[in-house]
N, C-alpha and C. Protein backbone atom coordinates (compact mmCIF):
# COMPACT_ATOMS: atom_id res chain seq x y z
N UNK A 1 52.31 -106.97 80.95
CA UNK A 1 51.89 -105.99 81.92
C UNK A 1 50.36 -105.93 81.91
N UNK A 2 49.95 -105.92 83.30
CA UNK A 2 48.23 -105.63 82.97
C UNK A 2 47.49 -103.80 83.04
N UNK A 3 46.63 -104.48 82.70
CA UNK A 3 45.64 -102.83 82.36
C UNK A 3 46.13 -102.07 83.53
N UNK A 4 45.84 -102.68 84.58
CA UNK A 4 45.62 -101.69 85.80
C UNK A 4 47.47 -101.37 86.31
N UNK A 5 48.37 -101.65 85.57
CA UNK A 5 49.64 -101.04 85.79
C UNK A 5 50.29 -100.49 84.71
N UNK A 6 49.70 -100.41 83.47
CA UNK A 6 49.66 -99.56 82.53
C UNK A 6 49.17 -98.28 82.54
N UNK A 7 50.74 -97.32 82.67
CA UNK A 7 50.24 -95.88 82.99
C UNK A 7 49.29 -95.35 81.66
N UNK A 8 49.30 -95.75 81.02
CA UNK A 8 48.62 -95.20 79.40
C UNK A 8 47.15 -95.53 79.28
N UNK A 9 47.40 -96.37 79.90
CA UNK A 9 45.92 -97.08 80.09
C UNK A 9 44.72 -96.35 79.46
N UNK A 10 44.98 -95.28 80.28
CA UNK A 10 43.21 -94.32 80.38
C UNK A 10 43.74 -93.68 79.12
N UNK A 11 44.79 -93.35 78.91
CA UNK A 11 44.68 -92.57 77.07
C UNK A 11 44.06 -93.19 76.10
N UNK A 12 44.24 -94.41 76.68
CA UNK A 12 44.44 -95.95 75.22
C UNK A 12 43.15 -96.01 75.30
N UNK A 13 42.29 -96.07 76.43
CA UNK A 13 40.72 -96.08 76.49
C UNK A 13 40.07 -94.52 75.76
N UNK A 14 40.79 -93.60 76.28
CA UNK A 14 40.00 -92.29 75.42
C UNK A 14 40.16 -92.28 74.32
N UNK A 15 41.62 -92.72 73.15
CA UNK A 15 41.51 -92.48 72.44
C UNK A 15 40.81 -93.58 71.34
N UNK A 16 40.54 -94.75 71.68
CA UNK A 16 39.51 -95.97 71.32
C UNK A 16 38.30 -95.45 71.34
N UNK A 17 37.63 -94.50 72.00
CA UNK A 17 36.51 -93.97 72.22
C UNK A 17 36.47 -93.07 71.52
N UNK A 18 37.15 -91.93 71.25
CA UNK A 18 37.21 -90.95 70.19
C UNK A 18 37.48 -92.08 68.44
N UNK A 19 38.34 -92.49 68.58
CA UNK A 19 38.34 -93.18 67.63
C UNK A 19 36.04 -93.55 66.74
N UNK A 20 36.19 -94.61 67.85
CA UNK A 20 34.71 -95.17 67.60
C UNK A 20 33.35 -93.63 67.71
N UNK A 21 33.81 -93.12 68.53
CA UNK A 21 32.34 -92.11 68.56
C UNK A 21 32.45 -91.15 67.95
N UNK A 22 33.69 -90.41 68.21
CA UNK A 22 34.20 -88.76 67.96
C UNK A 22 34.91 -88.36 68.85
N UNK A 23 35.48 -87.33 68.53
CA UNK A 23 36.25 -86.13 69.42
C UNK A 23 35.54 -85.79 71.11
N UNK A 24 33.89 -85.45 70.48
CA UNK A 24 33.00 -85.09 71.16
C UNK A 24 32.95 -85.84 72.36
N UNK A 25 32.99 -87.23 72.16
CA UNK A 25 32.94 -87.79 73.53
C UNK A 25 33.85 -87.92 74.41
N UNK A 26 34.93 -87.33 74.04
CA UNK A 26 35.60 -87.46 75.32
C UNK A 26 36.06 -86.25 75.80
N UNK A 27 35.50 -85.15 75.26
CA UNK A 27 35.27 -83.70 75.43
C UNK A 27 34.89 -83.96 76.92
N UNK A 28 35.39 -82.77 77.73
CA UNK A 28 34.38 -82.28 78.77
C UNK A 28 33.37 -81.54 78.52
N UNK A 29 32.07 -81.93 79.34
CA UNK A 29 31.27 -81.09 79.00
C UNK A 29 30.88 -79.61 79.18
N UNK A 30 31.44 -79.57 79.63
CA UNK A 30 31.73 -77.60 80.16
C UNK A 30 32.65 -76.52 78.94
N UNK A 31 33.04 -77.87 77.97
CA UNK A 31 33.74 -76.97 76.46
C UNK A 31 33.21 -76.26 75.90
N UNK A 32 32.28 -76.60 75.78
CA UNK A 32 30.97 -75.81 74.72
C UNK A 32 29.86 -74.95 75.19
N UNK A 33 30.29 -74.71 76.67
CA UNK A 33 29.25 -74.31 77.45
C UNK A 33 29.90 -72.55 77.74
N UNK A 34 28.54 -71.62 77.12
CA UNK A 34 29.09 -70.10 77.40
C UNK A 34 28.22 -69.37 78.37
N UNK A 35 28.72 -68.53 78.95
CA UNK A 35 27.50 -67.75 79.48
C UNK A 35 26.31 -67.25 78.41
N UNK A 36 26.55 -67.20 77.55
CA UNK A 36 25.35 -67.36 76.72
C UNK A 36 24.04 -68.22 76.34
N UNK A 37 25.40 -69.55 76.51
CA UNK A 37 23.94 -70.90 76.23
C UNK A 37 23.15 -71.07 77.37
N UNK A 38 24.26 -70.44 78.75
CA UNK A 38 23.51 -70.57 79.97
C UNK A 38 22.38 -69.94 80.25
N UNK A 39 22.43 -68.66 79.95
CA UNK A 39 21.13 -67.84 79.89
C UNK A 39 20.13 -68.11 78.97
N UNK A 40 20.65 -68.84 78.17
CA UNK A 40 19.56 -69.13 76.94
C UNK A 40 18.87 -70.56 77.49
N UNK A 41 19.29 -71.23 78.17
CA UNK A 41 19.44 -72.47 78.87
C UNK A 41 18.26 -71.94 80.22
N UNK A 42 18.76 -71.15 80.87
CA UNK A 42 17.79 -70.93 81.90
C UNK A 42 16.37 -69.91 81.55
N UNK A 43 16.38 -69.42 80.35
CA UNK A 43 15.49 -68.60 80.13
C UNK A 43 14.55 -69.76 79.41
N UNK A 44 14.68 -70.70 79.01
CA UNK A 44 13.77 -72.04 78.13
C UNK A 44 13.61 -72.79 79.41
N UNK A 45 14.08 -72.84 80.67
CA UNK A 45 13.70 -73.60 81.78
C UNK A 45 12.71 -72.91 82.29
N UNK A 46 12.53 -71.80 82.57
CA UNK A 46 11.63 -70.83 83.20
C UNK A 46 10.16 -70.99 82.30
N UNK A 47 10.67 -71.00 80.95
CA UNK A 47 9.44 -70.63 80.08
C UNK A 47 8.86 -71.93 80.27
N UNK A 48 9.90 -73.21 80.24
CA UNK A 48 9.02 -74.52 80.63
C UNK A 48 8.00 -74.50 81.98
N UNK A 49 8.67 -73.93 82.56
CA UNK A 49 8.06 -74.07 84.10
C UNK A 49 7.08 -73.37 84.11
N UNK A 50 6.75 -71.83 83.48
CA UNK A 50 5.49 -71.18 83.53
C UNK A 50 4.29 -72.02 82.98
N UNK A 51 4.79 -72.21 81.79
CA UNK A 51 4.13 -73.04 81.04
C UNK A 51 3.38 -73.79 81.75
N UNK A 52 3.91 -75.08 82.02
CA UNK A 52 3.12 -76.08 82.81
C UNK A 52 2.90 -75.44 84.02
N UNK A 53 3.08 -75.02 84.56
CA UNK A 53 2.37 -73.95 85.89
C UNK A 53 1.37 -73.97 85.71
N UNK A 54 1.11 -72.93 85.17
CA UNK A 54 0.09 -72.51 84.75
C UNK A 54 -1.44 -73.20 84.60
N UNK A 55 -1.25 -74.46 84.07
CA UNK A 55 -2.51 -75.79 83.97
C UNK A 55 -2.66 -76.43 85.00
N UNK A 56 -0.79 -76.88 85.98
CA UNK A 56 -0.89 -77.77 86.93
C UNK A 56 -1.55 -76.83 88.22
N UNK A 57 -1.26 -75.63 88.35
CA UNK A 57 -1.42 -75.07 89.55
C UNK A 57 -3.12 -74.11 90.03
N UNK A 58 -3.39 -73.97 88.55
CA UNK A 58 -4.76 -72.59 88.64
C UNK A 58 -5.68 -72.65 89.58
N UNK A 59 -6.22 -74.04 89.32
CA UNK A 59 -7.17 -74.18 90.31
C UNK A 59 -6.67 -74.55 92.13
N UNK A 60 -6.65 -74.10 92.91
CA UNK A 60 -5.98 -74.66 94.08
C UNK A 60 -7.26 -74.51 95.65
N UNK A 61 -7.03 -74.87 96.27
CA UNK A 61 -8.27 -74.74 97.49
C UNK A 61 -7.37 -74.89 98.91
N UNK A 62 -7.73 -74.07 99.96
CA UNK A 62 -6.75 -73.74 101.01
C UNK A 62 -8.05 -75.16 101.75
N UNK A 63 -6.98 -76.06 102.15
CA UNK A 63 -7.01 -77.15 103.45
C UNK A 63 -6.30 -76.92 104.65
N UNK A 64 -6.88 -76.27 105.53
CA UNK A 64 -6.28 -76.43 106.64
C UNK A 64 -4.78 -75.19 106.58
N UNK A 65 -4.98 -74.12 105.93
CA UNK A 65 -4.41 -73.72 105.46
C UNK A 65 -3.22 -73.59 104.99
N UNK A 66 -3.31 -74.68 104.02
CA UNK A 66 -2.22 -74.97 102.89
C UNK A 66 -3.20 -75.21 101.63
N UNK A 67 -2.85 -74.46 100.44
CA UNK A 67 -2.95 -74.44 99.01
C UNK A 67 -2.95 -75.79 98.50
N UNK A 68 -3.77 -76.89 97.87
CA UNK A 68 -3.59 -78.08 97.50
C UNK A 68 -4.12 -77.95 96.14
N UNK A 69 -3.62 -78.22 95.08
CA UNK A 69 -4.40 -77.95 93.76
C UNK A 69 -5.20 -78.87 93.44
N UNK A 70 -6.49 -78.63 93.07
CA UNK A 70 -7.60 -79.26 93.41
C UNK A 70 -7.98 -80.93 92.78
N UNK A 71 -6.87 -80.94 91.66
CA UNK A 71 -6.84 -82.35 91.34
C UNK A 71 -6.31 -83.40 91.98
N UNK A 72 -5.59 -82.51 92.79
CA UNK A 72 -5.09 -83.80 94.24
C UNK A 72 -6.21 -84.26 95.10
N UNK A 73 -7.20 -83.49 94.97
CA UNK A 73 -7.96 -83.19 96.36
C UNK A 73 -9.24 -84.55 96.21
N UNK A 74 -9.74 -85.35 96.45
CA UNK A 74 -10.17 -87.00 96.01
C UNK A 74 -11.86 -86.39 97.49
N UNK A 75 -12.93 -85.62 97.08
CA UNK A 75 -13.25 -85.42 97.96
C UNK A 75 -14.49 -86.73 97.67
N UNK A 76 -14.62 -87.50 96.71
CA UNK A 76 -15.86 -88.87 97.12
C UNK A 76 -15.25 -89.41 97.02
N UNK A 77 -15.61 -90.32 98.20
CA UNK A 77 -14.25 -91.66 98.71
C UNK A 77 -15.35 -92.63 98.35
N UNK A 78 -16.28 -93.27 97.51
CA UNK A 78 -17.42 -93.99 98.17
C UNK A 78 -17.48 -95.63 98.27
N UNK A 79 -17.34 -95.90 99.11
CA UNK A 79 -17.00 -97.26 99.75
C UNK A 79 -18.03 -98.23 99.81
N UNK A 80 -19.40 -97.76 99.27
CA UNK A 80 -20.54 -98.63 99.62
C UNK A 80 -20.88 -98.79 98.55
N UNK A 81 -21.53 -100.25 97.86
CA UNK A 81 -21.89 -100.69 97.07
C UNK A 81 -23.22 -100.32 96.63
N UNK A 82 -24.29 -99.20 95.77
CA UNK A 82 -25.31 -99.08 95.57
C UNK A 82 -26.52 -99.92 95.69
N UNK A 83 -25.92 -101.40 94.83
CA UNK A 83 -27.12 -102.27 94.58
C UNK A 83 -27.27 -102.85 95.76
N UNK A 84 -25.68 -103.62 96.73
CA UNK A 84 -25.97 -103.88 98.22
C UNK A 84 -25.92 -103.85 99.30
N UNK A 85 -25.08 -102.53 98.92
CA UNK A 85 -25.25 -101.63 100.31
C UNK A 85 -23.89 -102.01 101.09
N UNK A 86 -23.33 -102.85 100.75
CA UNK A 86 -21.93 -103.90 101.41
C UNK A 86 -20.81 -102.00 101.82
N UNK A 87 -20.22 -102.16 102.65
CA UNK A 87 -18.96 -102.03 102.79
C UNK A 87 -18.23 -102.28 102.67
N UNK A 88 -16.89 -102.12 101.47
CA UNK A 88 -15.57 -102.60 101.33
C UNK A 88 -14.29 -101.61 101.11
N UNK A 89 -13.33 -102.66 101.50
CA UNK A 89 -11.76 -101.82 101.11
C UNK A 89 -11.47 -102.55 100.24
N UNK A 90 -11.73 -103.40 99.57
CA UNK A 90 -11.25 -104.16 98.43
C UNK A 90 -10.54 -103.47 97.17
N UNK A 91 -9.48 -104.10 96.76
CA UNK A 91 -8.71 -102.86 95.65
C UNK A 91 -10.08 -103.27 94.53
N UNK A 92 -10.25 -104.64 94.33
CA UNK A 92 -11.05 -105.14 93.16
C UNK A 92 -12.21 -104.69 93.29
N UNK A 93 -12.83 -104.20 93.87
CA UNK A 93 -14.02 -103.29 94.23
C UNK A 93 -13.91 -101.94 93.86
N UNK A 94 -13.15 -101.40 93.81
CA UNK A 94 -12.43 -100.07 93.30
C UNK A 94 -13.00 -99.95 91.92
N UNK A 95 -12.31 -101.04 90.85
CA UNK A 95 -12.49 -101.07 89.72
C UNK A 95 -13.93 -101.17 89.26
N UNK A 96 -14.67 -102.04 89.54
CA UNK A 96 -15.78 -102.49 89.54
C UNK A 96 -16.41 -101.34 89.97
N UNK A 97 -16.34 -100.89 91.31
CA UNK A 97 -17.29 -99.25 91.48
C UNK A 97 -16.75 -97.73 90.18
N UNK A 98 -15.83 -97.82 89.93
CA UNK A 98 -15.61 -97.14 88.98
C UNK A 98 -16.11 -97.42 87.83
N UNK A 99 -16.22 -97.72 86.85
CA UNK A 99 -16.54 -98.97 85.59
C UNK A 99 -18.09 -98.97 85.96
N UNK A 100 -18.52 -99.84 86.79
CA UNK A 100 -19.94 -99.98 86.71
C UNK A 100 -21.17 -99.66 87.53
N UNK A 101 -20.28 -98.93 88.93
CA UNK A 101 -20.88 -98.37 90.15
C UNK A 101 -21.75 -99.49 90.98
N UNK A 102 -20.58 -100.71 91.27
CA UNK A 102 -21.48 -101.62 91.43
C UNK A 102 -19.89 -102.37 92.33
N UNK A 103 -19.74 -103.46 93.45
CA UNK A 103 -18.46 -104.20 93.81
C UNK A 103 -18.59 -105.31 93.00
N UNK A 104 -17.64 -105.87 93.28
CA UNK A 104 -17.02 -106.58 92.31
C UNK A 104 -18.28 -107.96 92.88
N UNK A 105 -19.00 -108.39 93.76
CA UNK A 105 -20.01 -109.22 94.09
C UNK A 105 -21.06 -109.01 93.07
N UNK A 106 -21.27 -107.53 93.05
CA UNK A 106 -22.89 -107.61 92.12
C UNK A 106 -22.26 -107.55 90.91
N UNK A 107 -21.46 -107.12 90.97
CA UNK A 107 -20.58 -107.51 89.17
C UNK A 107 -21.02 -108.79 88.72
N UNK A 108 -20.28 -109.48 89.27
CA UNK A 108 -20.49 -111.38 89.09
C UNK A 108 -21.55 -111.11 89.02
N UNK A 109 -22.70 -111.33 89.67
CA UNK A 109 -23.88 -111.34 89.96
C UNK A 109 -25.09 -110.72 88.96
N UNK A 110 -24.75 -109.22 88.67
CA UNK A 110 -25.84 -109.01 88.00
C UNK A 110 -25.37 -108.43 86.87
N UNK A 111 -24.10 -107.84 86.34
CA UNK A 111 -23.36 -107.48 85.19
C UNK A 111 -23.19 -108.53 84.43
N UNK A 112 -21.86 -108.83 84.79
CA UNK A 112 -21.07 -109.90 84.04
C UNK A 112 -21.90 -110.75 82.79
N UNK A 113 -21.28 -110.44 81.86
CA UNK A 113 -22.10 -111.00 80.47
C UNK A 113 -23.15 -109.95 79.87
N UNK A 114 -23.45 -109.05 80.83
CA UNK A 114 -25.16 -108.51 80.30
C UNK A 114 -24.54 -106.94 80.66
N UNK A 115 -23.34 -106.42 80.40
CA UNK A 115 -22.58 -105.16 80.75
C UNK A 115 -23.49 -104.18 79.91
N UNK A 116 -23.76 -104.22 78.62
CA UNK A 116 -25.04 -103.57 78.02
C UNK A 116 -26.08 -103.51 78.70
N UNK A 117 -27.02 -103.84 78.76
CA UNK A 117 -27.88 -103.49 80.12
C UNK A 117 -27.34 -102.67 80.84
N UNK A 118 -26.39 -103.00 81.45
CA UNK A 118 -26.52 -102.16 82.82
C UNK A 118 -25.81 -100.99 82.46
N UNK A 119 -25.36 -100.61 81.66
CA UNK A 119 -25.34 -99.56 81.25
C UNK A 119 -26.06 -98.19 80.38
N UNK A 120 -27.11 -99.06 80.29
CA UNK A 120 -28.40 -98.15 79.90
C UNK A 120 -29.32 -98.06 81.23
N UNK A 121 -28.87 -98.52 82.58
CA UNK A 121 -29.29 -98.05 83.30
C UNK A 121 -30.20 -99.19 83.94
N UNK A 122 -30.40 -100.19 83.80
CA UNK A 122 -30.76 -101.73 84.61
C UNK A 122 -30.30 -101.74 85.55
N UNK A 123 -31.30 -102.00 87.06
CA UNK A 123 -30.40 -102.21 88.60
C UNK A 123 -31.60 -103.21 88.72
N UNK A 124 -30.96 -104.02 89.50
CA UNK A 124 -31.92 -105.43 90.51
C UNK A 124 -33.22 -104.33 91.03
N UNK A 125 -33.07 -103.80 91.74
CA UNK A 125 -34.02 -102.87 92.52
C UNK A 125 -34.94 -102.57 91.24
N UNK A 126 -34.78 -101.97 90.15
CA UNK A 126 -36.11 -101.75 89.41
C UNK A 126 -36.26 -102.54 88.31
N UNK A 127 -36.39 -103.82 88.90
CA UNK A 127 -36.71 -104.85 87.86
C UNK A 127 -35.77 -104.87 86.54
């Protein structure tokens, strides 16, 4: 006879499973569950939630009037390269203006290898 016409089937699987894990697993989970743990359960969800509230939300600034908390809010976009002035959307320019305030051209160009320097403040423009 196969599995799937074996009325026992699903016992023979629960009790292989209790066997190997415990009792516990083949418990429903609503056994152990009281109106007690529930309230105790939702009163540690709340306290989570103030909690982090509290840091994620404090600062906030009305746009257009909606509340945006201000670490969302990205107000220098700056797209132009200092040393040449270039315009880009380049993702790899991103990095490079972050990191060294410079695209990824004058990187190559006047960083790359000599990143000391230019971090004490060396630009092409003042010698």
């Amino acid at each position: 006879m196969s599995k799937n016409k074996d009325p026992n089937y699903v016992v023979k699987v629960e009790k292989a499973i209790a066997d190997k894990y415990g009792q516990e697993a083949i418990q429903n989970p609503k056994a152990n569950w009281s109106d007690e743990k529930e309230k105790e359960y939702l009163s540690q969800l709340k306290e989570i939630y103030y909690n982090e509230g509290d840091t994620a939300f404090v600062e906030e600034e009305q746009v257009n009037g909606v509340f945006i908390p201000k670490k969302l809010l990205n107000r220098e976009s700056n797209r132009s390269c200092p040393v040449c002035k270039t315009y880009s959307f380049k993702s790899n320019d991103d990095v490079y203006m972050t990191k060294f305030d410079c695209c990824e051209k004058c990187y190559i160009q006047w960083v790359e290898g000599r990143e000391e320097r230019w971090l004490k403040g060396w630009r092409p423009n003042n010698g």
